[in-house]
PDB file of N, CA and C in Angstrom:
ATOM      1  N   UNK A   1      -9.630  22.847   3.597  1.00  0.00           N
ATOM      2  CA  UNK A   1      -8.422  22.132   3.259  1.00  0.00           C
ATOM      3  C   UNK A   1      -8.173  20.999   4.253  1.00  0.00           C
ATOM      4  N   UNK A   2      -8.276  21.069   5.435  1.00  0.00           N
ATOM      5  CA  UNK A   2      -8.178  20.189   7.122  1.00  0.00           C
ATOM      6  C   UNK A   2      -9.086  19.002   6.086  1.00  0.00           C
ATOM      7  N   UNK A   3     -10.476  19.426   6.202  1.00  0.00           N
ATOM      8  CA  UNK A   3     -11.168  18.673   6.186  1.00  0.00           C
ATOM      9  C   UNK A   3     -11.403  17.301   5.052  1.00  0.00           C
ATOM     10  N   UNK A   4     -10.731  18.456   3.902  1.00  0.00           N
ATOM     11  CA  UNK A   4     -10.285  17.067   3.035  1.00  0.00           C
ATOM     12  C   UNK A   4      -9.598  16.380   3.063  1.00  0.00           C
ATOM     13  N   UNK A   5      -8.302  16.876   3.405  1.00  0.00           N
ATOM     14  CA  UNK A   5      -6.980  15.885   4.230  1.00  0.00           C
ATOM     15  C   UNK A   5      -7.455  14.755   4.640  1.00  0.00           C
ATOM     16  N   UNK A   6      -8.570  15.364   5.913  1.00  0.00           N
ATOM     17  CA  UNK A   6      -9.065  14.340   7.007  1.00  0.00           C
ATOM     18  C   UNK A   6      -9.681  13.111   6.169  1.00  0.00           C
ATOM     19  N   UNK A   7     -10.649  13.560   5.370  1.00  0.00           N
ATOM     20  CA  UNK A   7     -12.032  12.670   4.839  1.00  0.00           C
ATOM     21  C   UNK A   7     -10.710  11.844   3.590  1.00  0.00           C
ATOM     22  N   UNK A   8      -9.837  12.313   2.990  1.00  0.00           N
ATOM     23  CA  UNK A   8      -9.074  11.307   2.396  1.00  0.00           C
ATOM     24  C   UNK A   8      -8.183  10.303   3.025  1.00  0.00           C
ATOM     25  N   UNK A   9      -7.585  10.531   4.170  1.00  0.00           N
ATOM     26  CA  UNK A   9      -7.138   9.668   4.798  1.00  0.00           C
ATOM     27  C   UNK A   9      -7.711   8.568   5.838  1.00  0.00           C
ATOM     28  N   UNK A  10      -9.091   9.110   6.381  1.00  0.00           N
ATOM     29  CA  UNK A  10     -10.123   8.008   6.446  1.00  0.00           C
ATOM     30  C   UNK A  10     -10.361   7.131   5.505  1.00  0.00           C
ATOM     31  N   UNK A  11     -10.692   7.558   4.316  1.00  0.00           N
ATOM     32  CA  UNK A  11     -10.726   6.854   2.831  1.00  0.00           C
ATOM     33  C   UNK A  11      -9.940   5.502   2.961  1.00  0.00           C
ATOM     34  N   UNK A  12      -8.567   6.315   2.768  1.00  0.00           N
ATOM     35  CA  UNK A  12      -7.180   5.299   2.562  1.00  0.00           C
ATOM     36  C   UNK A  12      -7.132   4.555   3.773  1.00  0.00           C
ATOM     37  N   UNK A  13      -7.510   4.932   5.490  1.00  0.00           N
ATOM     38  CA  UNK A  13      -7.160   4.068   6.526  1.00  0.00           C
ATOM     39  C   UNK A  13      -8.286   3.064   5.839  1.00  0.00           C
ATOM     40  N   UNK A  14      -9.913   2.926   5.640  1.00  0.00           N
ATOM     41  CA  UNK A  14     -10.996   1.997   5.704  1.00  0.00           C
ATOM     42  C   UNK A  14     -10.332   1.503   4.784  1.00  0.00           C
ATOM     43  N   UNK A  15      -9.507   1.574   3.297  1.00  0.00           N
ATOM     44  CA  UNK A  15      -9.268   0.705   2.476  1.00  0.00           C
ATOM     45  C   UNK A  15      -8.197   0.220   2.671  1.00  0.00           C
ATOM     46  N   UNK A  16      -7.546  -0.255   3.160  1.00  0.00           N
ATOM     47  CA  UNK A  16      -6.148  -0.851   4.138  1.00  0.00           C
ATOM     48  C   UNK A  16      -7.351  -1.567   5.219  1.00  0.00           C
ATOM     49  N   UNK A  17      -7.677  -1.375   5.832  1.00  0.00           N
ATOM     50  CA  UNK A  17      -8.267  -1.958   7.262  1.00  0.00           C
ATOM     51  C   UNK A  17      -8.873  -3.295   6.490  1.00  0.00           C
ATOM     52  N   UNK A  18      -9.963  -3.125   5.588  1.00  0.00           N
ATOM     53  CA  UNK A  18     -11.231  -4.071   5.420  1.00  0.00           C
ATOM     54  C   UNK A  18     -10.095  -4.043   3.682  1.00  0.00           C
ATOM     55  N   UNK A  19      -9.083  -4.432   3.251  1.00  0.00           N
ATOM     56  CA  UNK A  19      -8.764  -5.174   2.132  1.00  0.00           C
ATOM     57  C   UNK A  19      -8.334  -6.628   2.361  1.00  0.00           C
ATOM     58  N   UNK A  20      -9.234  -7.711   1.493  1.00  0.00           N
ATOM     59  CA  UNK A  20      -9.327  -9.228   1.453  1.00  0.00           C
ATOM     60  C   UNK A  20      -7.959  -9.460   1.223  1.00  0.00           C
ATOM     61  N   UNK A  21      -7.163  -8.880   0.682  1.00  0.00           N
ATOM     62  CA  UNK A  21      -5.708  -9.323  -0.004  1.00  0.00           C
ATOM     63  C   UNK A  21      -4.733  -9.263   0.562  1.00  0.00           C
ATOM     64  N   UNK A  22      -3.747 -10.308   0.744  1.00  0.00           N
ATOM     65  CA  UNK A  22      -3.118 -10.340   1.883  1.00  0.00           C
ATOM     66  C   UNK A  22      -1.908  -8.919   1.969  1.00  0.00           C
ATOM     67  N   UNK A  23      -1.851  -8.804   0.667  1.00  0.00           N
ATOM     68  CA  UNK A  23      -0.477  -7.506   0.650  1.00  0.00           C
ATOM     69  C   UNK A  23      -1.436  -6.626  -0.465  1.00  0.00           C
ATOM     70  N   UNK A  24      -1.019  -5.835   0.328  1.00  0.00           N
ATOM     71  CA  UNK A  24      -1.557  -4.106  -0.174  1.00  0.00           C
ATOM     72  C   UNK A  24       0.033  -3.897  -0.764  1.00  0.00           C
ATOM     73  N   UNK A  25       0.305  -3.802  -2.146  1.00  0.00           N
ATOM     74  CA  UNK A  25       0.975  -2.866  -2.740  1.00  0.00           C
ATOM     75  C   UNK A  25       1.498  -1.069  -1.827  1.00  0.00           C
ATOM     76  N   UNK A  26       2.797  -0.826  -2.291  1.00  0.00           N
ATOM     77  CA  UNK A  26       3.557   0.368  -2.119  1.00  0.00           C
ATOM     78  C   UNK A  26       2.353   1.053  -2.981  1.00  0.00           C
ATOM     79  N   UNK A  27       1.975   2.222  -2.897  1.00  0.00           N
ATOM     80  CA  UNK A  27       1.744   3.191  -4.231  1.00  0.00           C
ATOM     81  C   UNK A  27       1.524   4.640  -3.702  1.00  0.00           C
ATOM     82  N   UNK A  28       1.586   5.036  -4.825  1.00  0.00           N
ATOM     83  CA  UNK A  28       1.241   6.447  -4.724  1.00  0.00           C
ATOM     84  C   UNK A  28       0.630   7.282  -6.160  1.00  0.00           C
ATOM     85  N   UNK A  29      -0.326   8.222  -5.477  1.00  0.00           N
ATOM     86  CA  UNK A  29      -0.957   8.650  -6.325  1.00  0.00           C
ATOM     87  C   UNK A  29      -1.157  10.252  -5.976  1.00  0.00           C
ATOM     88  N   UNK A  30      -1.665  10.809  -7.283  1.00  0.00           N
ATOM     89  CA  UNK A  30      -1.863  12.308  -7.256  1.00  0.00           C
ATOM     90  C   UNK A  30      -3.468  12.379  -7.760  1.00  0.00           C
ATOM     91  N   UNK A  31      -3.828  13.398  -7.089  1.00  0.00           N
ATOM     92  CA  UNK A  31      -5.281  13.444  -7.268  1.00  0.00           C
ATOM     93  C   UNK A  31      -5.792  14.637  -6.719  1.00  0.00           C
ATOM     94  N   UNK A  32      -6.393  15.343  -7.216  1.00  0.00           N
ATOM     95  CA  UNK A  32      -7.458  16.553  -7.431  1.00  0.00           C
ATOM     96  C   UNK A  32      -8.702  16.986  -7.291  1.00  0.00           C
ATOM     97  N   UNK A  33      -9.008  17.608  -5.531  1.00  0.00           N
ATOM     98  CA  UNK A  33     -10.670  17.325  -5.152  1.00  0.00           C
ATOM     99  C   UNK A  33     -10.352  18.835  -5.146  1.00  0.00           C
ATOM    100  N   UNK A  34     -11.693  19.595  -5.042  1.00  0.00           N
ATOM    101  CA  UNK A  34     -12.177  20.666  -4.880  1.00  0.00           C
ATOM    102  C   UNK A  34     -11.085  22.152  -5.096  1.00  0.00           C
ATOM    103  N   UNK A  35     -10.474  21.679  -6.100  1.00  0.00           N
ATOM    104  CA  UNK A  35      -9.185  22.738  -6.381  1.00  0.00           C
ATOM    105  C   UNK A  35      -8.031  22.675  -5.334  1.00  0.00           C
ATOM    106  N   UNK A  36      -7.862  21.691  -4.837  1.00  0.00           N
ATOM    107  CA  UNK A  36      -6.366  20.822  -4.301  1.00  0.00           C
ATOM    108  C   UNK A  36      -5.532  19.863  -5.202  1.00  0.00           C
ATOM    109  N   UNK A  37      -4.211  20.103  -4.992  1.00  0.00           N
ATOM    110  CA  UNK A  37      -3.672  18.925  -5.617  1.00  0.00           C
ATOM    111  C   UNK A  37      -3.391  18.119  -4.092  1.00  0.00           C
ATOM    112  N   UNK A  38      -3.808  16.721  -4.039  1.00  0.00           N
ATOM    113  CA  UNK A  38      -3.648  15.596  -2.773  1.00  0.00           C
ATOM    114  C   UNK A  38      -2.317  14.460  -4.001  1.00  0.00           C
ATOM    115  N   UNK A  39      -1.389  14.718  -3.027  1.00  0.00           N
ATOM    116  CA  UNK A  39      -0.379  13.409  -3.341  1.00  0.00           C
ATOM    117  C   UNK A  39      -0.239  12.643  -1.962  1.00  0.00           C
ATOM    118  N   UNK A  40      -0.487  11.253  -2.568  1.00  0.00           N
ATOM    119  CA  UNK A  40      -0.201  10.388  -1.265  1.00  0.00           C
ATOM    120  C   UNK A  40       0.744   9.178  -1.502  1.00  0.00           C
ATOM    121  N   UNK A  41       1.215   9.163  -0.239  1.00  0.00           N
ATOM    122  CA  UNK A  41       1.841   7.622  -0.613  1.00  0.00           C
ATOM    123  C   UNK A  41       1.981   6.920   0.539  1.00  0.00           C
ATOM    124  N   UNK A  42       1.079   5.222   0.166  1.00  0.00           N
ATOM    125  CA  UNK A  42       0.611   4.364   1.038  1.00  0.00           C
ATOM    126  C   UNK A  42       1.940   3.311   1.150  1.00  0.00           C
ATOM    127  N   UNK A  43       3.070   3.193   2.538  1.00  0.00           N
ATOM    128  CA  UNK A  43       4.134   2.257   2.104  1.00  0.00           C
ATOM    129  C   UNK A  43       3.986   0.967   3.377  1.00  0.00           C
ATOM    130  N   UNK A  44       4.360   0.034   3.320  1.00  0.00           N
ATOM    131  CA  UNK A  44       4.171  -0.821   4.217  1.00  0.00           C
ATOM    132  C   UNK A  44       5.315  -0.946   5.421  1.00  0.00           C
ATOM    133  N   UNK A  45       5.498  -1.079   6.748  1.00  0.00           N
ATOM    134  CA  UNK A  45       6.279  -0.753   7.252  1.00  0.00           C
ATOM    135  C   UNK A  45       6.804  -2.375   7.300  1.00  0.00           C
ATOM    136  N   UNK A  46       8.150  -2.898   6.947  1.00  0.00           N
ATOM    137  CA  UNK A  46       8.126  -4.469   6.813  1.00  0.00           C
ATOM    138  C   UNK A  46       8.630  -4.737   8.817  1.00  0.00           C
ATOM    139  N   UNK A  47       8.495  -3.638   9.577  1.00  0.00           N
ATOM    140  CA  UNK A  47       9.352  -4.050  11.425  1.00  0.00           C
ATOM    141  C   UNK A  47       7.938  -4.687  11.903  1.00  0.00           C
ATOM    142  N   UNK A  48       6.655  -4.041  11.287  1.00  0.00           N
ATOM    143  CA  UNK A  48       5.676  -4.561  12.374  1.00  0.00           C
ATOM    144  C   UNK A  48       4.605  -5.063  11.053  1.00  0.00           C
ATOM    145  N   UNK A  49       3.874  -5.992  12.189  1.00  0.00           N
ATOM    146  CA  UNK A  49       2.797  -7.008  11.379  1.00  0.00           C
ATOM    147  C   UNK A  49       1.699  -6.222  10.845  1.00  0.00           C
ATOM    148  N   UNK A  50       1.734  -6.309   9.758  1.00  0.00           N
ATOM    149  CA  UNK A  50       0.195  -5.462   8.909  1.00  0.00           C
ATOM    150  C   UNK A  50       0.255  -4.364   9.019  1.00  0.00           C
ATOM    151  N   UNK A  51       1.159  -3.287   9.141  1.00  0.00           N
ATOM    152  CA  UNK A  51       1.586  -1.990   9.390  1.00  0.00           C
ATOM    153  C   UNK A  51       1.670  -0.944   8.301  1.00  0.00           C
ATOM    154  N   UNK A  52       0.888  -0.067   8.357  1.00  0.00           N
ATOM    155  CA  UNK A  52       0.972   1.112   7.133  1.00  0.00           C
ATOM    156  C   UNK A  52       1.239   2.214   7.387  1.00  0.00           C
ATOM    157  N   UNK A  53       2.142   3.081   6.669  1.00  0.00           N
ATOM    158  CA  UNK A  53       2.295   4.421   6.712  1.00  0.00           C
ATOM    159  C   UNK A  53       1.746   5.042   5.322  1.00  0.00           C
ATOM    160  N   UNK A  54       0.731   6.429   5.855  1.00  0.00           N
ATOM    161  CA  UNK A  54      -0.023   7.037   4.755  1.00  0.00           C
ATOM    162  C   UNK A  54       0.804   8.530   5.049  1.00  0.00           C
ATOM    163  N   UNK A  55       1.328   8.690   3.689  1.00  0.00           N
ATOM    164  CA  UNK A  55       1.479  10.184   4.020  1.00  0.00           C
ATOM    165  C   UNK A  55       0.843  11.140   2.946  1.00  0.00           C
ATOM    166  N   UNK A  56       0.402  11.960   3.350  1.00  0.00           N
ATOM    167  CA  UNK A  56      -0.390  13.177   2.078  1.00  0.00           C
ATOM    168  C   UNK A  56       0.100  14.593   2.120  1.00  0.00           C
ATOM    169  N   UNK A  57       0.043  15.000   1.153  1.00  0.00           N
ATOM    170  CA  UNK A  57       0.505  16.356   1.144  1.00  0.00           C
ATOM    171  C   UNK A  57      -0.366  16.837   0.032  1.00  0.00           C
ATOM    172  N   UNK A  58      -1.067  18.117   1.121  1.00  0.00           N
ATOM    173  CA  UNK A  58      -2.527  17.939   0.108  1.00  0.00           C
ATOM    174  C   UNK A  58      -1.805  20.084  -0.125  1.00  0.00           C
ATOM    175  N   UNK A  59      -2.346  20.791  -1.548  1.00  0.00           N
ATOM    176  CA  UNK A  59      -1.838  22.058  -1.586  1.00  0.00           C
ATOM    177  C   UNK A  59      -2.445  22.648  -2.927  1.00  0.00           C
ATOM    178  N   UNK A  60      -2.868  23.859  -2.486  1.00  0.00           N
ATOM    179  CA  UNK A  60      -3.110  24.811  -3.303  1.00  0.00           C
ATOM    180  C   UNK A  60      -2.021  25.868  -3.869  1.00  0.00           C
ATOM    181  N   UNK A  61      -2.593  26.870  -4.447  1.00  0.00           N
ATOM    182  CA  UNK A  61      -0.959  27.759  -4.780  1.00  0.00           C
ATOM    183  C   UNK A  61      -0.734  28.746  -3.632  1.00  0.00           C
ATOM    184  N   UNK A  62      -1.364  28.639  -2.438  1.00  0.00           N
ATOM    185  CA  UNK A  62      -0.986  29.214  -1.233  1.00  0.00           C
ATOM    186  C   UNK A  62      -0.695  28.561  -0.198  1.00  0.00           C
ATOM    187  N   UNK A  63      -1.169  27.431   0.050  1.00  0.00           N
ATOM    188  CA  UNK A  63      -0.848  26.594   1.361  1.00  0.00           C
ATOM    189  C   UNK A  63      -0.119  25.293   0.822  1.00  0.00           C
ATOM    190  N   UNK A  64       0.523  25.236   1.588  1.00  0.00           N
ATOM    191  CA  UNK A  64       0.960  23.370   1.761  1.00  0.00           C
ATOM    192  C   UNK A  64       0.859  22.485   2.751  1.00  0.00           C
ATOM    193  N   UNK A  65      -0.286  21.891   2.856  1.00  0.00           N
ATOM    194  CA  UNK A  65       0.233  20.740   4.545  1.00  0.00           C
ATOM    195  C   UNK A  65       0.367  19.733   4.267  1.00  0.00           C
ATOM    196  N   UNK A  66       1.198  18.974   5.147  1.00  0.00           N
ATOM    197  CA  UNK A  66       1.716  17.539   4.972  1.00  0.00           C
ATOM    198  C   UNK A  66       0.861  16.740   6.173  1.00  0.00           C
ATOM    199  N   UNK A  67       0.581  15.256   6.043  1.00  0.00           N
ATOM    200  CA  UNK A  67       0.289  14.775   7.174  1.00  0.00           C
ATOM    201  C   UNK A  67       0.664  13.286   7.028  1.00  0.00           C
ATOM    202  N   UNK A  68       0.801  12.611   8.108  1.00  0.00           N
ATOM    203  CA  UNK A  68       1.182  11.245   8.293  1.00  0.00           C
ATOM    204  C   UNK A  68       0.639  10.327   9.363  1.00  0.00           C
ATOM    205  N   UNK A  69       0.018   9.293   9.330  1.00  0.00           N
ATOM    206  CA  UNK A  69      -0.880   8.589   9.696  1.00  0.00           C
ATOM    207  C   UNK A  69      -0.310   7.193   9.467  1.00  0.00           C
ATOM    208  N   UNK A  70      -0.841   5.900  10.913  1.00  0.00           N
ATOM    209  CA  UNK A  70      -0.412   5.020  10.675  1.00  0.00           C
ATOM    210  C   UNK A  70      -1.562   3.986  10.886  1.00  0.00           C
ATOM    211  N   UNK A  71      -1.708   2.921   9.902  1.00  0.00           N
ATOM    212  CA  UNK A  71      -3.209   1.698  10.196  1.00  0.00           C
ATOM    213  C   UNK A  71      -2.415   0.761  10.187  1.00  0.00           C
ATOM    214  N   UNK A  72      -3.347  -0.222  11.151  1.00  0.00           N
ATOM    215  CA  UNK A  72      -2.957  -1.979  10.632  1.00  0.00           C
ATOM    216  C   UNK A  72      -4.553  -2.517  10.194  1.00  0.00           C
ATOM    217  N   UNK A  73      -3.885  -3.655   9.220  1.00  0.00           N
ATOM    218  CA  UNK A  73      -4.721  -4.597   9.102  1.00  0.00           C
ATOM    219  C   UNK A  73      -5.599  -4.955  10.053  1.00  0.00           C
ATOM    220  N   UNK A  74      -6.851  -5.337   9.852  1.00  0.00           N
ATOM    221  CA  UNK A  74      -8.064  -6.269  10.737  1.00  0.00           C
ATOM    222  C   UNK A  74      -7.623  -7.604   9.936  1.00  0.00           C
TER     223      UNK A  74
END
């Protein structure tokens, strides 16, 4: 469960880091790896320059963890 958390929010930091476009969209999405439900939502922080907050809350019908993570732009 850790480990998918982990490997999805690497995901989401490399696609924020290396995106050509100057604004990355708010979004959020729900999505389903290896018998998890992963909801995330990518929001832009408008206090600091190129600033992202990722939060996930990844859960089966026994566990729930939440996590929160922050990237900037290259």
């Amino acid at each position: 469960m850790l480990s998918t958390a982990k490997k999805y929010i690497e995901d989401e930091k490399y696609r924020i880091q290396n995106s050509k476009y100057e604004l990355i969209e708010n979004k959020i999405e729900k999505n389903y790896i290896n018998g998890y439900e992963i909801s995330s939502r990518v929001e832009q922080i408008l206090d600091y320059y190129q600033c992202y907050e990722i939060n996930i809350e990844i859960k089966n019908e026994f566990k729930k963890l939440r996590f929160n993570s922050y990237v900037t732009r290259k």
